[in-house]
Every structure is written in structure tokens, then in C-alpha cells.
C-alpha atoms as a PDB file:
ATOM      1  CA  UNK A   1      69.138 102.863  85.081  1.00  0.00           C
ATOM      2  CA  UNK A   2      72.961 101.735  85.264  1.00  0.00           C
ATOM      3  CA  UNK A   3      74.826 104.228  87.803  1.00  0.00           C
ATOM      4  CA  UNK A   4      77.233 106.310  86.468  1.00  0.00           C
ATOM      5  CA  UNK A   5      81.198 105.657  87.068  1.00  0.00           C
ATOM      6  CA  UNK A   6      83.524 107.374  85.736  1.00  0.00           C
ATOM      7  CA  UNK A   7      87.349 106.698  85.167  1.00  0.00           C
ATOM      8  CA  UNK A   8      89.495 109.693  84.268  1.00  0.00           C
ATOM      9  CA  UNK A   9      92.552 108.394  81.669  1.00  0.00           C
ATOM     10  CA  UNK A  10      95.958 109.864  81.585  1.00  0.00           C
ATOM     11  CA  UNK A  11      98.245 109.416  79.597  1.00  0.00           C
ATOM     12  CA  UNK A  12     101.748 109.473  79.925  1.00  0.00           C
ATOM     13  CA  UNK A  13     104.135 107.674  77.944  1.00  0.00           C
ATOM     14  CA  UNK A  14     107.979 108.405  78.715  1.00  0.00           C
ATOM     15  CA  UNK A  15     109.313 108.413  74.943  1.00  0.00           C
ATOM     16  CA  UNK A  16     108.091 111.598  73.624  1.00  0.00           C
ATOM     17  CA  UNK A  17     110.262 113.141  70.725  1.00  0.00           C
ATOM     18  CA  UNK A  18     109.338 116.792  69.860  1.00  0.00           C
ATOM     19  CA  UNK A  19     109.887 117.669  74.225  1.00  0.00           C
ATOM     20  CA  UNK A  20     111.754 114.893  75.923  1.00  0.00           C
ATOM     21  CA  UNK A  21     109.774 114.201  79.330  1.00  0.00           C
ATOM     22  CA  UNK A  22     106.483 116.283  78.159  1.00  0.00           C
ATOM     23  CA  UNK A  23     104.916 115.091  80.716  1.00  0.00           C
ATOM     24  CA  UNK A  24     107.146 115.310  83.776  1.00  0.00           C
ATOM     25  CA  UNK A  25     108.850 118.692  82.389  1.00  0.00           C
ATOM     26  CA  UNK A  26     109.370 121.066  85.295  1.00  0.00           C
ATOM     27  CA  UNK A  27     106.159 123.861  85.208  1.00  0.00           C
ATOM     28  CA  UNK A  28     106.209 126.322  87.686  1.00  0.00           C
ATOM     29  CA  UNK A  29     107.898 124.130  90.705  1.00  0.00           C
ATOM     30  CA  UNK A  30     105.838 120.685  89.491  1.00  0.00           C
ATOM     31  CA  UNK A  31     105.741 118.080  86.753  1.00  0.00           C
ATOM     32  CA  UNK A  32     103.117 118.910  83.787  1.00  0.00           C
ATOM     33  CA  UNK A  33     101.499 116.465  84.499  1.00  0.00           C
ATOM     34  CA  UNK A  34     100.760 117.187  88.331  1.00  0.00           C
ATOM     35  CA  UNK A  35      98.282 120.071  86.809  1.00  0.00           C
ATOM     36  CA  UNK A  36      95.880 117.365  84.945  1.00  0.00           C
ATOM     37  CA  UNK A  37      95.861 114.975  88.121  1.00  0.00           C
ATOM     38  CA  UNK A  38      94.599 117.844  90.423  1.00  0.00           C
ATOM     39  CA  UNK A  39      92.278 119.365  88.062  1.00  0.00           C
ATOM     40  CA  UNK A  40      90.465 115.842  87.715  1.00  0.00           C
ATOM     41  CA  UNK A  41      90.553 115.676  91.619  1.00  0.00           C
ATOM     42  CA  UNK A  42      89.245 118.984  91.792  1.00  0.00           C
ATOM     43  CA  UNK A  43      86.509 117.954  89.437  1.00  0.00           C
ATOM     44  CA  UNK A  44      85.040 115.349  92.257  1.00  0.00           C
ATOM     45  CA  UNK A  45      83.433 113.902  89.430  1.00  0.00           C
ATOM     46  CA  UNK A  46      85.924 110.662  88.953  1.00  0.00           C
ATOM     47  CA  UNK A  47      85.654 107.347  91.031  1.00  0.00           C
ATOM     48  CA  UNK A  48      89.078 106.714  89.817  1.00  0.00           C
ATOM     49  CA  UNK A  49      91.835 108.609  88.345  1.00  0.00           C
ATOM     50  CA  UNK A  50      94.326 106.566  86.363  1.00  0.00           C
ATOM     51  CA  UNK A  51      97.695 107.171  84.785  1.00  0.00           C
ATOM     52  CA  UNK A  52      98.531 104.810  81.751  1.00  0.00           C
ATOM     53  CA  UNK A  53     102.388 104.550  81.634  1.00  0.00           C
ATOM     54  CA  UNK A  54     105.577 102.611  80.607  1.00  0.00           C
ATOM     55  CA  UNK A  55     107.466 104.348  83.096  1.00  0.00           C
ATOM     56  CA  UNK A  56     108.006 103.667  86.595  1.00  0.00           C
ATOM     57  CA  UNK A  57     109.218 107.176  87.749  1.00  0.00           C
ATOM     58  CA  UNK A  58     106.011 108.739  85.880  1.00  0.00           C
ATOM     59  CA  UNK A  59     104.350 106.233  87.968  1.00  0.00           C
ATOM     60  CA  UNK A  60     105.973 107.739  91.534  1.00  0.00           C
ATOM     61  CA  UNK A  61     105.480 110.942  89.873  1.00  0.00           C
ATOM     62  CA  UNK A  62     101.542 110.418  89.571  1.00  0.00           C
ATOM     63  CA  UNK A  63     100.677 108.895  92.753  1.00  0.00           C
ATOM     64  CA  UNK A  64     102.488 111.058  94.120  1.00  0.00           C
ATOM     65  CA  UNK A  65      99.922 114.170  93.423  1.00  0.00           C
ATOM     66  CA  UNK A  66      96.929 111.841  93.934  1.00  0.00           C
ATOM     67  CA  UNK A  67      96.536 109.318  90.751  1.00  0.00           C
ATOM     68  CA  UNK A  68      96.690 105.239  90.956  1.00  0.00           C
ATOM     69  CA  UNK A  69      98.728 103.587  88.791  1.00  0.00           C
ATOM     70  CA  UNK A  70      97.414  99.925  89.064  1.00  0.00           C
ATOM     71  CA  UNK A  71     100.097  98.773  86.447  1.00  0.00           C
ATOM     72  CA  UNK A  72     102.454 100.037  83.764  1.00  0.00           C
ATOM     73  CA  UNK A  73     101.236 100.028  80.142  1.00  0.00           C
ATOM     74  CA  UNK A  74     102.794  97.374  77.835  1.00  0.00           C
ATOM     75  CA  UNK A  75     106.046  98.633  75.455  1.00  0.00           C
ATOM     76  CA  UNK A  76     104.212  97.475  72.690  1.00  0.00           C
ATOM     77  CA  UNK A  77     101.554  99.719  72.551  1.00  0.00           C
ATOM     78  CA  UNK A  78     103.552 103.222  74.059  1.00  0.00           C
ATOM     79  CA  UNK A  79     105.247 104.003  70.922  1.00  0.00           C
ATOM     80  CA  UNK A  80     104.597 107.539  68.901  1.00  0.00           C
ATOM     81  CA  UNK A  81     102.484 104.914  66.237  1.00  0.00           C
ATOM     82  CA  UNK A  82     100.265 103.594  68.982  1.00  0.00           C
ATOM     83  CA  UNK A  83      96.608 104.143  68.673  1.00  0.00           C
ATOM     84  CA  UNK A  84      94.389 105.552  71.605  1.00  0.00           C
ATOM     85  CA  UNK A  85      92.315 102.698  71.162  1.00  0.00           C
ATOM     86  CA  UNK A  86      94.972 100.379  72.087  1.00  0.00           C
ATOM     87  CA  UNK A  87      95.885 101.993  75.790  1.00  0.00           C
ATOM     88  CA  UNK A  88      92.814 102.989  76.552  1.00  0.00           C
ATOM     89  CA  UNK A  89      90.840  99.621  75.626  1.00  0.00           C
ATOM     90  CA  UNK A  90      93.875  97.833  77.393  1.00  0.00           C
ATOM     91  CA  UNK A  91      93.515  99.928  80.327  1.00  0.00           C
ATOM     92  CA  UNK A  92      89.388  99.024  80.875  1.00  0.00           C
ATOM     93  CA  UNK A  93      89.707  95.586  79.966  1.00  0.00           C
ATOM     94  CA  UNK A  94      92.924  95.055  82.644  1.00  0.00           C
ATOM     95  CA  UNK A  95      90.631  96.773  85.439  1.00  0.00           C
ATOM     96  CA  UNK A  96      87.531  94.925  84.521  1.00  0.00           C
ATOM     97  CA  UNK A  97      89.914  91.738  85.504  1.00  0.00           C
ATOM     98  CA  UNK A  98      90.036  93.587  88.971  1.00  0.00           C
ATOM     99  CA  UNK A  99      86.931  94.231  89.062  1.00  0.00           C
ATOM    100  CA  UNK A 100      86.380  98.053  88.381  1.00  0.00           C
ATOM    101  CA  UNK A 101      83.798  98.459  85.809  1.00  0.00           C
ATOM    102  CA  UNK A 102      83.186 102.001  84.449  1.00  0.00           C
ATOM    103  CA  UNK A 103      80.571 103.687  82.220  1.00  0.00           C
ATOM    104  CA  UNK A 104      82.694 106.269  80.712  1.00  0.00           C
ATOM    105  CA  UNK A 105      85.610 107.646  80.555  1.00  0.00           C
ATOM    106  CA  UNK A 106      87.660 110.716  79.806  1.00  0.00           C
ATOM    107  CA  UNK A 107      90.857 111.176  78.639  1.00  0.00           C
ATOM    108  CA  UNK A 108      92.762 113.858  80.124  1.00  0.00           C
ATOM    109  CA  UNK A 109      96.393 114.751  78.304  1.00  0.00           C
ATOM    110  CA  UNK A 110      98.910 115.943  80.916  1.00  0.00           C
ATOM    111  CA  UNK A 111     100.169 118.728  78.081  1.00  0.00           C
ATOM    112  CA  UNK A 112      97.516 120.908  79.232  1.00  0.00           C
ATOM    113  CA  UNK A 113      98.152 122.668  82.454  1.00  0.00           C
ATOM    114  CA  UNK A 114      95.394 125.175  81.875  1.00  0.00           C
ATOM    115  CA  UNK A 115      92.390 122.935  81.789  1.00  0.00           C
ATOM    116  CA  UNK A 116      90.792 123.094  85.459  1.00  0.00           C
ATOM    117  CA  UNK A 117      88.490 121.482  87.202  1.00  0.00           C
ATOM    118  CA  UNK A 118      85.972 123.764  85.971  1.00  0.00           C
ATOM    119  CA  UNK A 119      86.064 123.154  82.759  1.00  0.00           C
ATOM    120  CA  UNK A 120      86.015 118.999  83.168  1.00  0.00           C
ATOM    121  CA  UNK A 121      82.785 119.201  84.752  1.00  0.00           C
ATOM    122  CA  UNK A 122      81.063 121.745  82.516  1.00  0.00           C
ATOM    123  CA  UNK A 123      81.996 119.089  79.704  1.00  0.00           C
ATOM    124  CA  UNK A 124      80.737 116.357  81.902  1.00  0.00           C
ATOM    125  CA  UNK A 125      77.308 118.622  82.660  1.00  0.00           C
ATOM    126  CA  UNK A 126      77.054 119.076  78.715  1.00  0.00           C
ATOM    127  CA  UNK A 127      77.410 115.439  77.683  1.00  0.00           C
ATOM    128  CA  UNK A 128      74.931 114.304  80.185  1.00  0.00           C
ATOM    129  CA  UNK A 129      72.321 117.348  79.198  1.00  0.00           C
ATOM    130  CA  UNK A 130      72.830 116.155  75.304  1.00  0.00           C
ATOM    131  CA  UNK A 131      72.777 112.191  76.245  1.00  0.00           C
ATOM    132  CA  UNK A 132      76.482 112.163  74.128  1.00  0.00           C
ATOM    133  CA  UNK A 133      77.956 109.122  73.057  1.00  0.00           C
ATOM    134  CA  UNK A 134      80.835 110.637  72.503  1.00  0.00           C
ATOM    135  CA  UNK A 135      82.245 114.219  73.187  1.00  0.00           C
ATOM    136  CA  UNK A 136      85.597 115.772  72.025  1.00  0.00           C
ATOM    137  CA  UNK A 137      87.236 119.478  72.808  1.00  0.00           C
ATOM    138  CA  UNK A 138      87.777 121.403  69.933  1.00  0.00           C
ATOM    139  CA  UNK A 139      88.547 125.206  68.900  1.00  0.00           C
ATOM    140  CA  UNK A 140      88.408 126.922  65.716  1.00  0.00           C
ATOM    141  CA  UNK A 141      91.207 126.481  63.289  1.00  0.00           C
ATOM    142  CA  UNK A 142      93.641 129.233  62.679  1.00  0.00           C
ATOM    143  CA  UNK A 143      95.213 127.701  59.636  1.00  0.00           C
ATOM    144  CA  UNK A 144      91.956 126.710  57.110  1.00  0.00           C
ATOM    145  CA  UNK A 145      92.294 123.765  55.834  1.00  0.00           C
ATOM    146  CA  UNK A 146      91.040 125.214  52.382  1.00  0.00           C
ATOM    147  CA  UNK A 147      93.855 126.858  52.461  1.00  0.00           C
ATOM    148  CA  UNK A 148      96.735 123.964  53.315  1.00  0.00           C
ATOM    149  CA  UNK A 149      98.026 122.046  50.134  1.00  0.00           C
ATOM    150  CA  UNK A 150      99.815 118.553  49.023  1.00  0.00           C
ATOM    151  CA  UNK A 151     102.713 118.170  46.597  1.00  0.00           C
ATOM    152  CA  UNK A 152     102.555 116.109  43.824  1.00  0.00           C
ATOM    153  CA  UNK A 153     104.987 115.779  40.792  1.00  0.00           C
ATOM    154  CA  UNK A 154     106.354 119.107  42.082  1.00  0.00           C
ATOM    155  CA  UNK A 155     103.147 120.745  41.965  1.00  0.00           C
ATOM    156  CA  UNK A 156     100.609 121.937  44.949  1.00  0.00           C
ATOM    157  CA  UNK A 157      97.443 120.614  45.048  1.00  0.00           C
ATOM    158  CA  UNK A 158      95.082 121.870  47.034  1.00  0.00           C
ATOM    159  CA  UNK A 159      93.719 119.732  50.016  1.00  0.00           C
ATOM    160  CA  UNK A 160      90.291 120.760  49.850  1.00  0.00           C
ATOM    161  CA  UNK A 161      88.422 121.298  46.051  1.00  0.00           C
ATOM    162  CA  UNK A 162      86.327 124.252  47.737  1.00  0.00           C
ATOM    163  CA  UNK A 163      84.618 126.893  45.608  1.00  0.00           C
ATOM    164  CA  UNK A 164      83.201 130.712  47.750  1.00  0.00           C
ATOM    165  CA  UNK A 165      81.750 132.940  45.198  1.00  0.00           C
ATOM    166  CA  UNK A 166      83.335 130.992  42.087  1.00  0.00           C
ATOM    167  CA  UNK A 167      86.960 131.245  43.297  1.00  0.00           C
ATOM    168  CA  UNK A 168      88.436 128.740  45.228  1.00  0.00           C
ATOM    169  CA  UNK A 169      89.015 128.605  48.685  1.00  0.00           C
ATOM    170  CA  UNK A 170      92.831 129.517  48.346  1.00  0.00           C
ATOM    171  CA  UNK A 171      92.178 132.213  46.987  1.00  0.00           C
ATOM    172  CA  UNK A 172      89.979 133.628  49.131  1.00  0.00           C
ATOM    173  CA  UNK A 173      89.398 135.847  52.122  1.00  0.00           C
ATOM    174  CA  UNK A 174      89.279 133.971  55.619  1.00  0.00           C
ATOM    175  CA  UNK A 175      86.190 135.314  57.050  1.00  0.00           C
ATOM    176  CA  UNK A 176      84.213 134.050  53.851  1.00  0.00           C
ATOM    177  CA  UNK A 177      85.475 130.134  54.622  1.00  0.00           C
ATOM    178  CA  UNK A 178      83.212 128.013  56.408  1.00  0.00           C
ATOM    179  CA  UNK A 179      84.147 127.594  60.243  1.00  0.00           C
ATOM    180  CA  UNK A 180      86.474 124.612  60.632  1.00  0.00           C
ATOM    181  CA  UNK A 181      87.475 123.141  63.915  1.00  0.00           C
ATOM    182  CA  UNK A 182      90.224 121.467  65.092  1.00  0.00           C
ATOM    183  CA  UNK A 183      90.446 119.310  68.193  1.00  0.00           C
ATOM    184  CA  UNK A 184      92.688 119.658  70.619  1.00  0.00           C
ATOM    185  CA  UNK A 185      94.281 118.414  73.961  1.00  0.00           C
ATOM    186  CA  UNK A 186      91.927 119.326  76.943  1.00  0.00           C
ATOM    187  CA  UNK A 187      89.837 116.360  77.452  1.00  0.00           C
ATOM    188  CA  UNK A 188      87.726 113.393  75.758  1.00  0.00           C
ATOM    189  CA  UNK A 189      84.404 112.119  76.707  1.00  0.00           C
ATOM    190  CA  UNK A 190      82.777 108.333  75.835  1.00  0.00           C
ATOM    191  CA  UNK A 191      80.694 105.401  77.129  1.00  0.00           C
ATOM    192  CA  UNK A 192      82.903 102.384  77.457  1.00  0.00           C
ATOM    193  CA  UNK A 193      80.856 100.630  75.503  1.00  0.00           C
ATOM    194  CA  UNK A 194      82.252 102.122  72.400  1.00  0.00           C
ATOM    195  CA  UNK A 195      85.274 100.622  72.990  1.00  0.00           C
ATOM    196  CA  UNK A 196      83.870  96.710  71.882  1.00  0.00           C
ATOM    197  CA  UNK A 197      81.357  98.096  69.598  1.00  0.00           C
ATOM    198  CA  UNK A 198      83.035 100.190  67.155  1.00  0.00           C
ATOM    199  CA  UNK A 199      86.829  99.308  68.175  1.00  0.00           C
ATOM    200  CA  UNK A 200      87.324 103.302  68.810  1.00  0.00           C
ATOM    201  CA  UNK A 201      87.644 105.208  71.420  1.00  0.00           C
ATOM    202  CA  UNK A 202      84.725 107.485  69.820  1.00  0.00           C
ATOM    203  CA  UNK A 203      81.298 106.922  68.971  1.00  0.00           C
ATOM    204  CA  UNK A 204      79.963 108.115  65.300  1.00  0.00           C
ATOM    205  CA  UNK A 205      78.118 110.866  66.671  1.00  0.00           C
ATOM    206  CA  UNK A 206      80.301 113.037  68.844  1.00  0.00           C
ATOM    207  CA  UNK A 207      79.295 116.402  69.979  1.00  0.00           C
ATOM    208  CA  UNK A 208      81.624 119.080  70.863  1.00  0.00           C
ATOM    209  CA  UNK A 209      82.972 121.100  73.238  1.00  0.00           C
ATOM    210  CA  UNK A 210      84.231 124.328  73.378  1.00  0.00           C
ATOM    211  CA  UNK A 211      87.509 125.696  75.102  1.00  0.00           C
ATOM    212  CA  UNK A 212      88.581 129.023  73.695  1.00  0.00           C
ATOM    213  CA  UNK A 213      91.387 130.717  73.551  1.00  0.00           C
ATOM    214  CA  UNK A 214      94.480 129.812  75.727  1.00  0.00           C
ATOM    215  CA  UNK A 215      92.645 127.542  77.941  1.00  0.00           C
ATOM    216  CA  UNK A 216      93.040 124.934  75.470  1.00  0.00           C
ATOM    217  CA  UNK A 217      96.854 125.310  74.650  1.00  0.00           C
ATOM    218  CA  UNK A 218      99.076 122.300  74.557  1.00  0.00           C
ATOM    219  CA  UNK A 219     102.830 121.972  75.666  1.00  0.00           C
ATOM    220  CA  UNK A 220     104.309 119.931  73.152  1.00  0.00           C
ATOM    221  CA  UNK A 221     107.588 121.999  71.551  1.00  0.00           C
ATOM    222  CA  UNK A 222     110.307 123.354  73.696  1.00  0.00           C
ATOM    223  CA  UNK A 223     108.727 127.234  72.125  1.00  0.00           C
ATOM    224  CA  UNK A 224     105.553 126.237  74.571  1.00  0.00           C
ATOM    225  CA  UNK A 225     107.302 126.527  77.367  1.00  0.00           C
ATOM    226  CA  UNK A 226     108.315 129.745  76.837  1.00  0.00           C
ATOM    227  CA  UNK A 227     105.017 131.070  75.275  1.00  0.00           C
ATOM    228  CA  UNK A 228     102.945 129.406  78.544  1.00  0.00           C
ATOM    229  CA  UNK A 229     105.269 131.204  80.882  1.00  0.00           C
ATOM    230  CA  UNK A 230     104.822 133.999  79.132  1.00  0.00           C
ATOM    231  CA  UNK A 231     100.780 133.553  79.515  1.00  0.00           C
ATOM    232  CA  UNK A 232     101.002 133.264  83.218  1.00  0.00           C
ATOM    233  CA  UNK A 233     103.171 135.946  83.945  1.00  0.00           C
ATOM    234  CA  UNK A 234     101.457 138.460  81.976  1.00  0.00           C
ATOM    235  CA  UNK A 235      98.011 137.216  83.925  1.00  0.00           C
ATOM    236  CA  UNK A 236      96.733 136.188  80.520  1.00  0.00           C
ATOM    237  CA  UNK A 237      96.217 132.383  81.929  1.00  0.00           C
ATOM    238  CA  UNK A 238      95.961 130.704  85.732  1.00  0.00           C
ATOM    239  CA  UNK A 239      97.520 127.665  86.271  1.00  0.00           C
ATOM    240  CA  UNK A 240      95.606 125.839  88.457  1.00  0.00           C
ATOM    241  CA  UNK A 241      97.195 126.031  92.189  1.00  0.00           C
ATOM    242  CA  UNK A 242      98.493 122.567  93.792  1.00  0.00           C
END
């Protein structure tokens, strides 16, 4: 049986839009994204822990609480319509050339400070228990989908054709909609493999994981600040300590 490696992924491209410098904002004395890099430490789970970046002070920034940055990620593929597949399969393939071969990795955004080391290697202890694929975080959606509509020709259409009970979905109570979930930010699981076979960074059969509550919120608005100070000074949240 092939060992087990494992290569923690961050990413951290310098030109977000809706928060300029997301990733480096100031939290609590440190960059956002010193919280992800410790966590994964923390985890002791990781043979490596890489940043993928364009920019050379997120680089400084990263190896300076712990991560390697072997190289900076092309301009090409660090724009807002970049896929995940095309950093993350860039990233194996340019450390296989070194010669660092992996079995899995995880992608870790830096917009969640909240994630700990706890919580990486309970997902880790789940995917191996399940012999996953695949495994992605995810939390039940607020905002049903069977309730969210299009416009067309001036006129909503509904998303989702749903019928509960004869009426559909719009207009009907929450509680009596199926349970929808939404992913979000805390953390990715897959075999490399995936990567060359279905040119994803997913496998078809993903299983999920579940973060509730705040632990899976995600800074991306200048609002999130505000609300995730206001979580950890009201002792509703821990950031983890560095």
C-alpha cells in the first residue's frame, strides 16, 4: 500500500476585488492568512505546506509564519476567472519536477481564520474512515435555492421547478424544503490522482463534511471584518492563537 503524503494548498492570489489584500488584511495583530498556515501546522498531518501566489510580499508574508513558497504562480492563471484546477494541477505537476510527489491534497483558503487544526484533522480522520475520493466542507443553506429566481423578458422565473404539497417551493414554508447545502471556504480534500483523470480538482463521488455555524465563516467583504470582530469579542468564536 502507497504511503500517504499529504500537501496542504493555499491559496493566495494578490488581486482580489470585493476586499483588496483578503488575504494579508490585518486580523487581530497578523495577516489572514497567518491563521490558515498555523492551523495546518498545528494539524501535524502535512509533509508540506504550500502557498500558491503571484505575489512576492504574500510570499515573505507566508514563510514567514511557517509555509514554503517554492515559486510564484503564473499571471495567467491568478485572475478572478481562473479555475482551481489550473493552480492547483500547476502547483503538483511543478513539484513533481522537484521531486515531491503527494497522494492528496487539501486546499486550505486563507479567508477562514476560524478553521483550526482540529477541525483539518477530523476531516482528514473522516475521509480516510470513508476511503473518500474526494471530500468538500459544506453547511446548510440559509437562502433555499427553491426559493432564488432568474429574470427573463422582465419576468422571474423560478430557479428550481419544485413542487411540496402541490404548491411550489416559493411559495412555501422553509422547514418543509428539502435540506440544501452549500459549500464553503474551510478546507478541500482529494487524491492527486483526480487531477489527470477527470481534469478536476474533485472526484465524482465526494462526501461531505460538516462545519457548523461560525466556524465556517469566510472574510471576503469589508462587513466581515466587522461581523468576525464582533464574533471574537463577544466569545462567540476563537481565533486560533499564533
Amino acid at each position: 500500500m502507497e504511503k500517504e503524503k499529504l500537501v496542504a494548498l493555499i491559496p493566495a492570489r494578490q488581486g482580489s476585488e470585493r476586499l483588496k489584500n483578503k488575504n494579508i488584511i490585518d486580523f487581530y495583530g497578523k495577516p489572514l492568512i497567518a491563521y490558515t498556515i498555523v492551523s495546518a501546522i498545528k494539524s501535524g498531518i502535512f509533509d508540506k505546506i504550500v502557498v500558491s501566489t503571484d505575489s512576492k510580499k504574500y510570499a515573505l508574508i507566508s514563510k514567514k509564519y511557517g509555509a514554503e513558497v517554492p515559486f510564484l504562480r503564473p499571471k495567467n492563471i491568478s485572475n478572478s476567472y481562473s479555475s482551481d484546477f489550473e493552480w492547483v494541477n500547476y502547483t503538483i505537476k511543478k513539484m513533481q519536477q522537484n521531486n515531491n510527489f503527494f497522494t492528496h491534497f487539501f486546499i486550505l483558503r486563507p479567508t477562514n481564520p476560524f478553521r483550526s487544526a482540529l477541525h483539518i484533522k477530523s476531516a482528514w480522520n473522516i475521509f480516510k474512515k470513508k476511503k473518500a475520493q474526494s471530500l468538500r466542507a459544506v453547511e446548510l443553506c440559509k437562502q433555499h435555492p427553491g426559493k432564488m429566481w432568474t429574470i427573463k423578458n422582465g419576468l422571474l422565473k423560478p430557479i428550481l421547478k419544485m413542487s411540496i404539497n402541490k404548491q411550489p417551493s416559493y411559495n412555501s414554508q422553509y422547514k418543509t424544503l428539502p435540506k440544501i447545502y452549500v459549500q464553503n471556504a474551510s478546507l478541500e480534500i482529494s487524491k492527486v490522482e483526480v487531477l489527470k483523470k477527470y481534469k478536476t480538482i474533485t472526484h465524482k463521488n465526494i462526501i461531505p463534511f460538516f462545519i457548523k455555524g461560525f466556524n465556517a465563516f469566510d472574510i471576503n467583504y469589508p462587513f466581515d471584518i466587522k461581523l468576525a470582530d464582533f464574533l471574537v469579542k463577544n466569545k462567540i468564536l476563537n481565533i486560533p492563537k499564533i
